[in-house]
PDB file of N, CA and C in Angstrom:
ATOM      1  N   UNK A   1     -49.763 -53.337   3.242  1.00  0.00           N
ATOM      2  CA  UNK A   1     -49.272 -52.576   4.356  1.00  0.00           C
ATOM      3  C   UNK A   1     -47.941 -51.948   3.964  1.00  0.00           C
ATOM      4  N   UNK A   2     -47.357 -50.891   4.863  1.00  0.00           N
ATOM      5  CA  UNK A   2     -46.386 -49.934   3.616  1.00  0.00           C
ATOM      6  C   UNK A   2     -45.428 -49.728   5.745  1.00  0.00           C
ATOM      7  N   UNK A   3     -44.223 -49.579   5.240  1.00  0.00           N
ATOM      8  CA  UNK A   3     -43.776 -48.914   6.320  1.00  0.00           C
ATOM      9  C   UNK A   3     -42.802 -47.570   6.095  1.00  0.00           C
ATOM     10  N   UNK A   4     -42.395 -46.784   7.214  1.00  0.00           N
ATOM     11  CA  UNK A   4     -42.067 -45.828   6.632  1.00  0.00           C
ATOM     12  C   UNK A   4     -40.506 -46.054   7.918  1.00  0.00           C
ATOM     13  N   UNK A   5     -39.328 -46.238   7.152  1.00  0.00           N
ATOM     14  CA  UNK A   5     -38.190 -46.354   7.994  1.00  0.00           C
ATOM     15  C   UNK A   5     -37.735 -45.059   8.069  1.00  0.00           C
ATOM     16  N   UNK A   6     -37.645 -44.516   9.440  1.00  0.00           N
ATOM     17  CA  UNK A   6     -36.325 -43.370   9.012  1.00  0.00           C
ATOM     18  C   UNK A   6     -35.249 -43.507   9.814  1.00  0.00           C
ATOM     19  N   UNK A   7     -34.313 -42.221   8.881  1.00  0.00           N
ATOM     20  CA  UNK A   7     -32.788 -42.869   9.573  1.00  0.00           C
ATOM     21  C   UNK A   7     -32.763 -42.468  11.364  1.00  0.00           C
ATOM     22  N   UNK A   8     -31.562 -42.993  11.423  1.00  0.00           N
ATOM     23  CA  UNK A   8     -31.588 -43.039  13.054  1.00  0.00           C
ATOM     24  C   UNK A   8     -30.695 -41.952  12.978  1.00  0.00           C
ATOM     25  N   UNK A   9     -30.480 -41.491  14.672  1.00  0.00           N
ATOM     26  CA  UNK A   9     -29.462 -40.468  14.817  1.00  0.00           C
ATOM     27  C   UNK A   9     -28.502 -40.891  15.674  1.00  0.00           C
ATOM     28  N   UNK A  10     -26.873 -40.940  14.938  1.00  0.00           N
ATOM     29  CA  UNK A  10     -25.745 -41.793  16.162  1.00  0.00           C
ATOM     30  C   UNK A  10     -25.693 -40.705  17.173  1.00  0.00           C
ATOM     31  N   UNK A  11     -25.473 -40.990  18.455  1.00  0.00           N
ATOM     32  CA  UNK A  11     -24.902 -40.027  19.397  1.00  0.00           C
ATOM     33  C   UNK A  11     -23.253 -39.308  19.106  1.00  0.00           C
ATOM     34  N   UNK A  12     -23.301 -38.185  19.667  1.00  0.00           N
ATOM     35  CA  UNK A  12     -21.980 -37.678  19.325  1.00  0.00           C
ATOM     36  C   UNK A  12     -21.679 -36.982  20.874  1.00  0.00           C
ATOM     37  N   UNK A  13     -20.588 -37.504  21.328  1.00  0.00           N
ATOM     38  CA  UNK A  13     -19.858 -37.440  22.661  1.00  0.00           C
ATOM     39  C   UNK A  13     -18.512 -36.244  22.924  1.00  0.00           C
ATOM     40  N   UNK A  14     -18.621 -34.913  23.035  1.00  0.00           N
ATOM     41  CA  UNK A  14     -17.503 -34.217  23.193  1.00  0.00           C
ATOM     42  C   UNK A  14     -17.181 -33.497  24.145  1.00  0.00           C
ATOM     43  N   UNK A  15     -16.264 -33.898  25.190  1.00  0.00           N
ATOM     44  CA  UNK A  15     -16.086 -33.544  26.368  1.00  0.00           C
ATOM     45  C   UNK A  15     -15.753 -32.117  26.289  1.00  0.00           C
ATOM     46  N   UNK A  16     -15.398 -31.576  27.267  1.00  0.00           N
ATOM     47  CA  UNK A  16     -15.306 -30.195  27.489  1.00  0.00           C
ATOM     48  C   UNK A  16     -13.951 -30.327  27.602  1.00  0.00           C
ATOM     49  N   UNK A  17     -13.064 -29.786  26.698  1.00  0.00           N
ATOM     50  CA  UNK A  17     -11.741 -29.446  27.030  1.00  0.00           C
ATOM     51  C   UNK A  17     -11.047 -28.543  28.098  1.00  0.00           C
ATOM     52  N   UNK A  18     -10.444 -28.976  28.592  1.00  0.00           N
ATOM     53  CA  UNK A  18      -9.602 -27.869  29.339  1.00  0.00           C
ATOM     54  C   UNK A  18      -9.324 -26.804  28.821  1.00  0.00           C
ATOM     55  N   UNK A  19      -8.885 -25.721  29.518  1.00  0.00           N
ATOM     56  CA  UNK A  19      -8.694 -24.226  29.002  1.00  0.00           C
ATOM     57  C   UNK A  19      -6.951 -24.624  28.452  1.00  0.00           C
ATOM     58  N   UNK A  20      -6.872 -23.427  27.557  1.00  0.00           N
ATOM     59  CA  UNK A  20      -5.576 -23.423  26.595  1.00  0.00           C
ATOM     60  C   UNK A  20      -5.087 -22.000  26.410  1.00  0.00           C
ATOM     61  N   UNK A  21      -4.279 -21.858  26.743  1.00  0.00           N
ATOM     62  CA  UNK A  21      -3.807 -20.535  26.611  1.00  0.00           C
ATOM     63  C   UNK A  21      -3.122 -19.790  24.928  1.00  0.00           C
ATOM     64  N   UNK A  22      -3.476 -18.840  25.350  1.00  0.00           N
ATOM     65  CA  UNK A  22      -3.329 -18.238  23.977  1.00  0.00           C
ATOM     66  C   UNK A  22      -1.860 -18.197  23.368  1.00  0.00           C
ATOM     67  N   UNK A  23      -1.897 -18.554  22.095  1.00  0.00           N
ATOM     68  CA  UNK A  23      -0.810 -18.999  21.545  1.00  0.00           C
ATOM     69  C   UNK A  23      -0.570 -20.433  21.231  1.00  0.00           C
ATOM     70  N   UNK A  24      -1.411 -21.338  21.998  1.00  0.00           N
ATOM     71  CA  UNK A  24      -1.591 -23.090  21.498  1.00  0.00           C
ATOM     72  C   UNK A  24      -2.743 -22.691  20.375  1.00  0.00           C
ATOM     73  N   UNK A  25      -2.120 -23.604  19.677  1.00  0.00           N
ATOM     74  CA  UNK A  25      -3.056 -24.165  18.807  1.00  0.00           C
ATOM     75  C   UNK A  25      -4.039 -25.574  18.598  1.00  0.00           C
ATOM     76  N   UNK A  26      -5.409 -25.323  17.963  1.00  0.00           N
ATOM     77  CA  UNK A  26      -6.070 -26.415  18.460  1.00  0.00           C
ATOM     78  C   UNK A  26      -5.491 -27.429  17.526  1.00  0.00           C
ATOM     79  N   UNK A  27      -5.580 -28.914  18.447  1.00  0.00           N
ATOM     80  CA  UNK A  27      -5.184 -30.028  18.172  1.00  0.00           C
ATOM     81  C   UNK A  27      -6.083 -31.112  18.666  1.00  0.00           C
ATOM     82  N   UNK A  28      -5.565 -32.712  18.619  1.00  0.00           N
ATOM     83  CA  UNK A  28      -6.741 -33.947  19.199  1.00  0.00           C
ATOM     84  C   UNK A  28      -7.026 -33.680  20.438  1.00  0.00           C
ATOM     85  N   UNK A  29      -6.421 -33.113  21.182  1.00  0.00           N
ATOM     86  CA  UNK A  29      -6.467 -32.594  22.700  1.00  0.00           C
ATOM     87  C   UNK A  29      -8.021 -31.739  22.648  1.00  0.00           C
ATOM     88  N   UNK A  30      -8.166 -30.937  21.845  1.00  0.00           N
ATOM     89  CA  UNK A  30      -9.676 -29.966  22.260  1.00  0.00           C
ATOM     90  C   UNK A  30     -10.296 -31.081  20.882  1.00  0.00           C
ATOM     91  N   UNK A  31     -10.255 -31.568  19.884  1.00  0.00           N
ATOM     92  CA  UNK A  31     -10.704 -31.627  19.256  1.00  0.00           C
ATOM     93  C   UNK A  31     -11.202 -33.127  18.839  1.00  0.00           C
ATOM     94  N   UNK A  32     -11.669 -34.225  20.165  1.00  0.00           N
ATOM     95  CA  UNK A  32     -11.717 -35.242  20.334  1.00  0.00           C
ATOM     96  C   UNK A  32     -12.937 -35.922  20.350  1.00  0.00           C
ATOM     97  N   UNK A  33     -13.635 -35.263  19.667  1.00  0.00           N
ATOM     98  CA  UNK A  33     -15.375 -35.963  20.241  1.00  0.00           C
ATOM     99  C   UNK A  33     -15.683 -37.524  19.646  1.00  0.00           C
ATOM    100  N   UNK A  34     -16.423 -38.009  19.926  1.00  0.00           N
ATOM    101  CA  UNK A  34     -16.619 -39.599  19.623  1.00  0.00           C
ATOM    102  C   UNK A  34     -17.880 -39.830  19.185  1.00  0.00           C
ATOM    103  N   UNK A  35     -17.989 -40.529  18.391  1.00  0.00           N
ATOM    104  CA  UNK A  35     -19.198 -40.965  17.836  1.00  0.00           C
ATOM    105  C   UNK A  35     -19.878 -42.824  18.203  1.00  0.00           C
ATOM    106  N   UNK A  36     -21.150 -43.308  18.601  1.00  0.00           N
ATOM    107  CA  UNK A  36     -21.549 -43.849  18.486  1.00  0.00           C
ATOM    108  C   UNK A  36     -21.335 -45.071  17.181  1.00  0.00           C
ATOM    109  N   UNK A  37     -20.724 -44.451  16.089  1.00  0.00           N
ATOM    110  CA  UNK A  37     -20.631 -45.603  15.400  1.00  0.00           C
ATOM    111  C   UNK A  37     -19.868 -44.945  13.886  1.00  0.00           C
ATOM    112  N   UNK A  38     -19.134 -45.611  13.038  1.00  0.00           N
ATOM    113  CA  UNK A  38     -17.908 -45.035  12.318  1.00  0.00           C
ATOM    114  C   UNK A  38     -18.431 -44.484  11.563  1.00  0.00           C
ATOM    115  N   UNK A  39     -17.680 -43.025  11.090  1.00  0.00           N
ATOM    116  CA  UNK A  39     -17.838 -41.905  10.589  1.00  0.00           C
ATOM    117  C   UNK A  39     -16.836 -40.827  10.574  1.00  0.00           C
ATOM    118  N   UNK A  40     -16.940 -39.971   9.903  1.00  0.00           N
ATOM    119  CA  UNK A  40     -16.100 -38.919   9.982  1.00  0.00           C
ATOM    120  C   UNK A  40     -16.450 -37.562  11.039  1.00  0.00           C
ATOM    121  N   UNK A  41     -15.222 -36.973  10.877  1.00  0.00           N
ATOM    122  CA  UNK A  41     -15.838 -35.864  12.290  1.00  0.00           C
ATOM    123  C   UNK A  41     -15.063 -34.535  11.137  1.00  0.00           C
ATOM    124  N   UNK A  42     -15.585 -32.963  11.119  1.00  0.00           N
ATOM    125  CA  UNK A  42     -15.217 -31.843  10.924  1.00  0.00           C
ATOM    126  C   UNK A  42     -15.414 -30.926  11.614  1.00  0.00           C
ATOM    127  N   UNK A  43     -14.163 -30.338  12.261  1.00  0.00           N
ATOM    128  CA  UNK A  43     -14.471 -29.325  13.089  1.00  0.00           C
ATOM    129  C   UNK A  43     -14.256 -28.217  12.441  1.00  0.00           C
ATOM    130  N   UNK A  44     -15.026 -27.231  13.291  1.00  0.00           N
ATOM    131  CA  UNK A  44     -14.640 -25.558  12.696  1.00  0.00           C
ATOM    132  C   UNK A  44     -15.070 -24.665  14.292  1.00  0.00           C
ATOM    133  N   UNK A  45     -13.298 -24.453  14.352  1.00  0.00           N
ATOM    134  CA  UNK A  45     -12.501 -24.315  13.466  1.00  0.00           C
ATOM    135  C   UNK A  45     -11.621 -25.508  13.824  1.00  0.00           C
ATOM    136  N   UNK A  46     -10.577 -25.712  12.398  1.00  0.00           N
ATOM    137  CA  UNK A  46      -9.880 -27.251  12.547  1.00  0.00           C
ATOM    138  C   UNK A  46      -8.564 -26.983  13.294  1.00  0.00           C
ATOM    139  N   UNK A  47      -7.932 -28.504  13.642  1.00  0.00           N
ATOM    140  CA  UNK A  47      -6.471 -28.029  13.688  1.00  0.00           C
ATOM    141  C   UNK A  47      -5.645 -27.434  13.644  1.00  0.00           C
ATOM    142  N   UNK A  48      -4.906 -26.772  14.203  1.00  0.00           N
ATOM    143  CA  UNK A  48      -3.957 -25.651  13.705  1.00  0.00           C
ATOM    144  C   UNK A  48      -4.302 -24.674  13.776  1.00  0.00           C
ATOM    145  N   UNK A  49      -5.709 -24.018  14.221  1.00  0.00           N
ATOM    146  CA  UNK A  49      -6.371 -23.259  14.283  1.00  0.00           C
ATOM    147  C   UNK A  49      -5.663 -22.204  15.622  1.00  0.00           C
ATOM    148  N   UNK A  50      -5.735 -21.039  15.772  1.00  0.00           N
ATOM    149  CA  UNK A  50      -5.437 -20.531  16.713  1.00  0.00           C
ATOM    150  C   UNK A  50      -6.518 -19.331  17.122  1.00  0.00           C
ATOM    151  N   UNK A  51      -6.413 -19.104  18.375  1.00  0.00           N
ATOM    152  CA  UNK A  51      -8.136 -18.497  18.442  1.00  0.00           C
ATOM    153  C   UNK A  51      -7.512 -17.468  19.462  1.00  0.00           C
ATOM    154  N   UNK A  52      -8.558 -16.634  19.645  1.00  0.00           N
ATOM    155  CA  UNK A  52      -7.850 -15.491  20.638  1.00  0.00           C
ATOM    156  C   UNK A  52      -8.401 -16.017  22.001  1.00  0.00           C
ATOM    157  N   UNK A  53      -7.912 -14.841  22.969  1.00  0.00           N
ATOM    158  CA  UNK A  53      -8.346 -14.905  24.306  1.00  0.00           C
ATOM    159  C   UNK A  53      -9.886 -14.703  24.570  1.00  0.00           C
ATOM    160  N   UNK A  54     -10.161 -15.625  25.282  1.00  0.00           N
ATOM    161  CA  UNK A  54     -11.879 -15.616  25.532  1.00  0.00           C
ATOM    162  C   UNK A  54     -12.845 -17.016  25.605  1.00  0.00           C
ATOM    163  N   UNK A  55     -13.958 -16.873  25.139  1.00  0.00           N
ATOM    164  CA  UNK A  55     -14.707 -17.747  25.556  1.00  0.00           C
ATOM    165  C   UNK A  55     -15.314 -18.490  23.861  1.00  0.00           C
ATOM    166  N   UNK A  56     -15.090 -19.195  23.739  1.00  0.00           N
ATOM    167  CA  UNK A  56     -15.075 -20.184  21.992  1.00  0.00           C
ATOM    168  C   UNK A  56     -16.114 -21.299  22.123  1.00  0.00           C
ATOM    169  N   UNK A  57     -16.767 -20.954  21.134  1.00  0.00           N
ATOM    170  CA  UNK A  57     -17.589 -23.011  21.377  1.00  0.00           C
ATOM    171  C   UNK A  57     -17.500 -23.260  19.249  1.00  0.00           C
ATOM    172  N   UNK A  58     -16.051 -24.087  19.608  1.00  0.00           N
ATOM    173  CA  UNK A  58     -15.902 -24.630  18.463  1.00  0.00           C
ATOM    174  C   UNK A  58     -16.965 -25.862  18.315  1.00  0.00           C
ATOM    175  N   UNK A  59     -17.243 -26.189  16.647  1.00  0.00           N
ATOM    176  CA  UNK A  59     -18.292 -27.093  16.410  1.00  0.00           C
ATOM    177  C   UNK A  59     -17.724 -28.082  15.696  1.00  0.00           C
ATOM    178  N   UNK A  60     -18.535 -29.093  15.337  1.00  0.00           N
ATOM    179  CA  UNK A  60     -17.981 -30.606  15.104  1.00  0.00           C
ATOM    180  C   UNK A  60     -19.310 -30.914  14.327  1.00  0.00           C
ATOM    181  N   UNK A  61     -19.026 -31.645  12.912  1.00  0.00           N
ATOM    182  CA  UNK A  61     -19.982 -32.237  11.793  1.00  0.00           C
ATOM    183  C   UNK A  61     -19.935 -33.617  11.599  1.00  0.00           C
ATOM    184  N   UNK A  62     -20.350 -34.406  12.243  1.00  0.00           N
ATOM    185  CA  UNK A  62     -20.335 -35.859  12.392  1.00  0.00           C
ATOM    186  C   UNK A  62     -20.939 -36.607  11.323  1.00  0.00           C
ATOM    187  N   UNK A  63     -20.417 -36.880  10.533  1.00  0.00           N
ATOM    188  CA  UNK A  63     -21.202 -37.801   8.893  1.00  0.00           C
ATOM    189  C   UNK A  63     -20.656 -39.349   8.850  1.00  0.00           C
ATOM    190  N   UNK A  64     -21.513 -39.902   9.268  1.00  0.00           N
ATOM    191  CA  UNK A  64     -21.901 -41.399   8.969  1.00  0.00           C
ATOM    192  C   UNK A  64     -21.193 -42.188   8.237  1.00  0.00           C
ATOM    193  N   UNK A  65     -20.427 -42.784   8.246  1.00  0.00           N
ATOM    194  CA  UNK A  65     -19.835 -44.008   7.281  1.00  0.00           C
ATOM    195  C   UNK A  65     -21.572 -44.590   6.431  1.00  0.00           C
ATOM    196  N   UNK A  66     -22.399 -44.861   6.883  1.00  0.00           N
ATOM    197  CA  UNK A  66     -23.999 -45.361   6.512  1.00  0.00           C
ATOM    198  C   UNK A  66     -24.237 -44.353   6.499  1.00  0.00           C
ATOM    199  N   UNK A  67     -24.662 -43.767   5.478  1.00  0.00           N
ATOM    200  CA  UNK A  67     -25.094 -42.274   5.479  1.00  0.00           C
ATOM    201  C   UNK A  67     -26.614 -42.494   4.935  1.00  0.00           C
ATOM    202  N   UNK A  68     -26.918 -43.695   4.639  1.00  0.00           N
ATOM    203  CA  UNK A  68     -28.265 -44.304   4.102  1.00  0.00           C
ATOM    204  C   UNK A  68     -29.275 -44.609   5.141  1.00  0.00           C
ATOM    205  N   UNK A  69     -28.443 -45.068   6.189  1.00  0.00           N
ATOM    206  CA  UNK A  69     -29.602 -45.447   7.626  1.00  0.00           C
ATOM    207  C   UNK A  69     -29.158 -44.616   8.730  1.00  0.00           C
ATOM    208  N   UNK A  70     -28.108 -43.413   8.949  1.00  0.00           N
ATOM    209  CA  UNK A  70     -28.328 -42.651   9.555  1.00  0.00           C
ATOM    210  C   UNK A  70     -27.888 -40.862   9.226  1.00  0.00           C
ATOM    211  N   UNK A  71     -28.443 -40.148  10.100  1.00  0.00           N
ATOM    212  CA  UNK A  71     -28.478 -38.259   9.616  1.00  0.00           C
ATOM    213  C   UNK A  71     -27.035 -38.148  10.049  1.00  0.00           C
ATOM    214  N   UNK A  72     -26.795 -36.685   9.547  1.00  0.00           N
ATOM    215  CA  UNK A  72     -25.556 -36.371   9.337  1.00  0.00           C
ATOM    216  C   UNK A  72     -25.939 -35.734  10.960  1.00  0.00           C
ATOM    217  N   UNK A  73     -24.988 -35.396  11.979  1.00  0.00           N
ATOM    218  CA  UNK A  73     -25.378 -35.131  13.205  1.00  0.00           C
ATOM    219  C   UNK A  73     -24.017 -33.949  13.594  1.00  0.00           C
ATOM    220  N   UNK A  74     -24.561 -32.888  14.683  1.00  0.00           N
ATOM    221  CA  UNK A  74     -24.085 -31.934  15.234  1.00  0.00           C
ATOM    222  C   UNK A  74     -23.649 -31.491  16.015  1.00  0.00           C
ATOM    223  N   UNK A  75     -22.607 -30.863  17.130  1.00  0.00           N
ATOM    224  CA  UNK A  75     -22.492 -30.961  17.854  1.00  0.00           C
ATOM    225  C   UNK A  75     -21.211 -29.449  18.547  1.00  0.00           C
ATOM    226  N   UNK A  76     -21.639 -28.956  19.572  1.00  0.00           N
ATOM    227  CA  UNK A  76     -20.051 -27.733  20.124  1.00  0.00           C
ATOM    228  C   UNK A  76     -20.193 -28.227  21.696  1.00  0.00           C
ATOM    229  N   UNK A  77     -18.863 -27.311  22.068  1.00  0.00           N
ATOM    230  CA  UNK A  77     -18.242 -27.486  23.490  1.00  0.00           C
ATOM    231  C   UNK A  77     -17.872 -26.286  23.719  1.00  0.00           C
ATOM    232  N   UNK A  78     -17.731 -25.632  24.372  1.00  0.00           N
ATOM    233  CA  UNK A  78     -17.181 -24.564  24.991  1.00  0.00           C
ATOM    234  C   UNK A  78     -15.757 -24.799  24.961  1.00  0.00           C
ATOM    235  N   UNK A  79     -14.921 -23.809  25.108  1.00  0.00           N
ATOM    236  CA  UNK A  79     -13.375 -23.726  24.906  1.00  0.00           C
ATOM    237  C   UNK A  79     -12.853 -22.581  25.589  1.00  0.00           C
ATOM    238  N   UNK A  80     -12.102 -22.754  26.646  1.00  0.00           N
ATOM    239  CA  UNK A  80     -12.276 -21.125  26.938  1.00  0.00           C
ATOM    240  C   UNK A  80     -10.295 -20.764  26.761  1.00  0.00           C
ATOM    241  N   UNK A  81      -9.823 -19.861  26.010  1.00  0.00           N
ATOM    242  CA  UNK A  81      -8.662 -19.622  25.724  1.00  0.00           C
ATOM    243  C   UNK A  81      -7.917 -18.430  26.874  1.00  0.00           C
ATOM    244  N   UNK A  82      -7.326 -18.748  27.517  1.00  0.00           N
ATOM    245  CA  UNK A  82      -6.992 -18.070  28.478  1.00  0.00           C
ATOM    246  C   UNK A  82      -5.653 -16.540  28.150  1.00  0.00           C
ATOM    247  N   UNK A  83      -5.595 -15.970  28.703  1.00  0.00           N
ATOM    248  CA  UNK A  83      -4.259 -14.887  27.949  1.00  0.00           C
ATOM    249  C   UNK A  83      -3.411 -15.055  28.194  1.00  0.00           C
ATOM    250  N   UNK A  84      -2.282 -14.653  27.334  1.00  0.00           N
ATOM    251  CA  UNK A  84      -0.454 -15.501  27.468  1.00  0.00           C
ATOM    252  C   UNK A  84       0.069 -14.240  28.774  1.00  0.00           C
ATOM    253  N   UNK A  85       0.827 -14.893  29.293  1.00  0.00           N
ATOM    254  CA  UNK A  85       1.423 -13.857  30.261  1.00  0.00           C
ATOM    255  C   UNK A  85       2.750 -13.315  29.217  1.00  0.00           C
ATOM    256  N   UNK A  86       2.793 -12.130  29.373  1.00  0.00           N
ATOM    257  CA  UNK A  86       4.123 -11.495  28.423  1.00  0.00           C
ATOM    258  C   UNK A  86       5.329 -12.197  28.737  1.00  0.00           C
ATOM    259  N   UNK A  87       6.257 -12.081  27.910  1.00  0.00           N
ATOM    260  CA  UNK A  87       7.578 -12.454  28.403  1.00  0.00           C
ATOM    261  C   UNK A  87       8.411 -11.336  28.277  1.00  0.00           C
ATOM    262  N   UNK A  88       9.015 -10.931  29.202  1.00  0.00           N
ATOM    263  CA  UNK A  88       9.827  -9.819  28.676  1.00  0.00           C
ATOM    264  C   UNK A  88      11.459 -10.125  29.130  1.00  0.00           C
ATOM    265  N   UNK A  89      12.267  -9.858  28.153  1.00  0.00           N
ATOM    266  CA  UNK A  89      13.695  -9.828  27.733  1.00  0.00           C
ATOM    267  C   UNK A  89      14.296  -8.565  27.701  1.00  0.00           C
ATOM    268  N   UNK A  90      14.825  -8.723  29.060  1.00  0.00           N
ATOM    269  CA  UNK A  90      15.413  -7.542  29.726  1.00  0.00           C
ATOM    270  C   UNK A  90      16.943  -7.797  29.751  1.00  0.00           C
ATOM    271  N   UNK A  91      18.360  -7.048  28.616  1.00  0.00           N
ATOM    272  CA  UNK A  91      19.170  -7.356  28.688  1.00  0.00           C
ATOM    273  C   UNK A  91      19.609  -6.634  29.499  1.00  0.00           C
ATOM    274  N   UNK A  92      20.926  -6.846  30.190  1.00  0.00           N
ATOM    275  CA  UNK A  92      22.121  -5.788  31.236  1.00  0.00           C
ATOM    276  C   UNK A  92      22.426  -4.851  30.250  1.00  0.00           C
ATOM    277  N   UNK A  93      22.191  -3.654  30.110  1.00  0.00           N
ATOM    278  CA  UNK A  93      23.178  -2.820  30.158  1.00  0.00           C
ATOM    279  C   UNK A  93      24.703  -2.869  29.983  1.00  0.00           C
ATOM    280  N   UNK A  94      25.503  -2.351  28.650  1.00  0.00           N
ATOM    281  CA  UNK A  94      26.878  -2.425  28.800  1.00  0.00           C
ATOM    282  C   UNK A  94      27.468  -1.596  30.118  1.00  0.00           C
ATOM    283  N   UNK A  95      28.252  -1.932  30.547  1.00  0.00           N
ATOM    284  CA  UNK A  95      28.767  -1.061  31.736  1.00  0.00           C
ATOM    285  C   UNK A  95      29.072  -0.196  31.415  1.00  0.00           C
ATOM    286  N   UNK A  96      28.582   1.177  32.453  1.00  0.00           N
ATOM    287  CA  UNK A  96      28.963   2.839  31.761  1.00  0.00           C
ATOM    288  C   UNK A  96      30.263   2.840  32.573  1.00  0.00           C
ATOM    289  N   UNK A  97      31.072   3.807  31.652  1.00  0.00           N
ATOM    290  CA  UNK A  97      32.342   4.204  32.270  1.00  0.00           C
ATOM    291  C   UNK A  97      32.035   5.922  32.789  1.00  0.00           C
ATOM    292  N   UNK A  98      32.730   5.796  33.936  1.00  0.00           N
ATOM    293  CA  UNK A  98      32.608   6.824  34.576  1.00  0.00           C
ATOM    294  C   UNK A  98      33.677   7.987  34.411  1.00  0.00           C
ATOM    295  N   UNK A  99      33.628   9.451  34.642  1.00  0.00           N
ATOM    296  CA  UNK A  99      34.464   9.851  34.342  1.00  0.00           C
ATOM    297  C   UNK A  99      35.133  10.151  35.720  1.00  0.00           C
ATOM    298  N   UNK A 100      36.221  10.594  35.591  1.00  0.00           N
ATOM    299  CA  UNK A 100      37.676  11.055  36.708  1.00  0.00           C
ATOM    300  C   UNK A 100      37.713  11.892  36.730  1.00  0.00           C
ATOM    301  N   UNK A 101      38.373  12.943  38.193  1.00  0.00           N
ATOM    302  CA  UNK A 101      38.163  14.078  37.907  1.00  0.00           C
ATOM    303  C   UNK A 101      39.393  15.175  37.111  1.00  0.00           C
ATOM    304  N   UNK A 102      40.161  14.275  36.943  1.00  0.00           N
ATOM    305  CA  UNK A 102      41.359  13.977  35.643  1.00  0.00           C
ATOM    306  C   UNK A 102      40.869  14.415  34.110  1.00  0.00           C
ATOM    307  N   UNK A 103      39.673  14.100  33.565  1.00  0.00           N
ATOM    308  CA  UNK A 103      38.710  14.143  32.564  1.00  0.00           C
ATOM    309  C   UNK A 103      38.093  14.154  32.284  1.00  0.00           C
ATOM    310  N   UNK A 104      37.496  16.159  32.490  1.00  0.00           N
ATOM    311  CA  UNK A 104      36.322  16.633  32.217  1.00  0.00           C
ATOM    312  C   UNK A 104      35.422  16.182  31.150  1.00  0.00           C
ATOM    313  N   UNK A 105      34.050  16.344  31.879  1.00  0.00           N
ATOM    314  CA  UNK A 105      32.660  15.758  30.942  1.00  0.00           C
ATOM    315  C   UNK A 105      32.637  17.172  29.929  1.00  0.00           C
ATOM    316  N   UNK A 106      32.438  16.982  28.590  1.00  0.00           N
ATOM    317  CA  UNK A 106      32.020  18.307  27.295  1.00  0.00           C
ATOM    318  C   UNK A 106      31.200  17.534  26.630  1.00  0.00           C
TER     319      UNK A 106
END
């Protein structure tokens, strides 16, 4: 009699991050998913990553510490990057001097 084992598949758990406005960069905050059992995680795009305004579903490569009894496994979330509000830096004006009628404008 013969059996035929195959590997199992761990679950991979990644919540939906909150929205992030443009100009953060991704960090453990969006980039937190969990695995069923120890392994490594790769996202793309990684850390430090900065993404524009809009709608993103970054992905995550979950590989097995046992890479013998279980598959390498897959996984995205939606991300939605919101737009920076401008800042604008509006200095005063030096004060204009006015003229007198002592000293005509040429």
């Amino acid at each position: 009699m013969s059996f035929a084992i195959t590997k199992a598949s761990p679950s991979v758990a990644w919540p939906k991050p909150v929205p992030i406005t443009y100009g953060v960069t991704l960090s453990e905050a969006q980039l937190n998913a969990v695995a069923s059992i120890e392994g490594s995680f790769t996202y793309v795009p990684g850390i430090g990553a900065l993404l524009t305004a809009g709608n993103h579903r970054p992905s995550v490569t979950f590989t097995p510490a046992d890479a013998t009894n279980f598959n390498i496994t897959q996984a995205t979330v939606q991300l939605t990057v919101d737009k920076a509000a401008p800042t604008i830096d509006w200095r005063r004006p030096p004060t204009l001097l006015t003229a007198t009628r002592s000293a005509p404008l040429n």
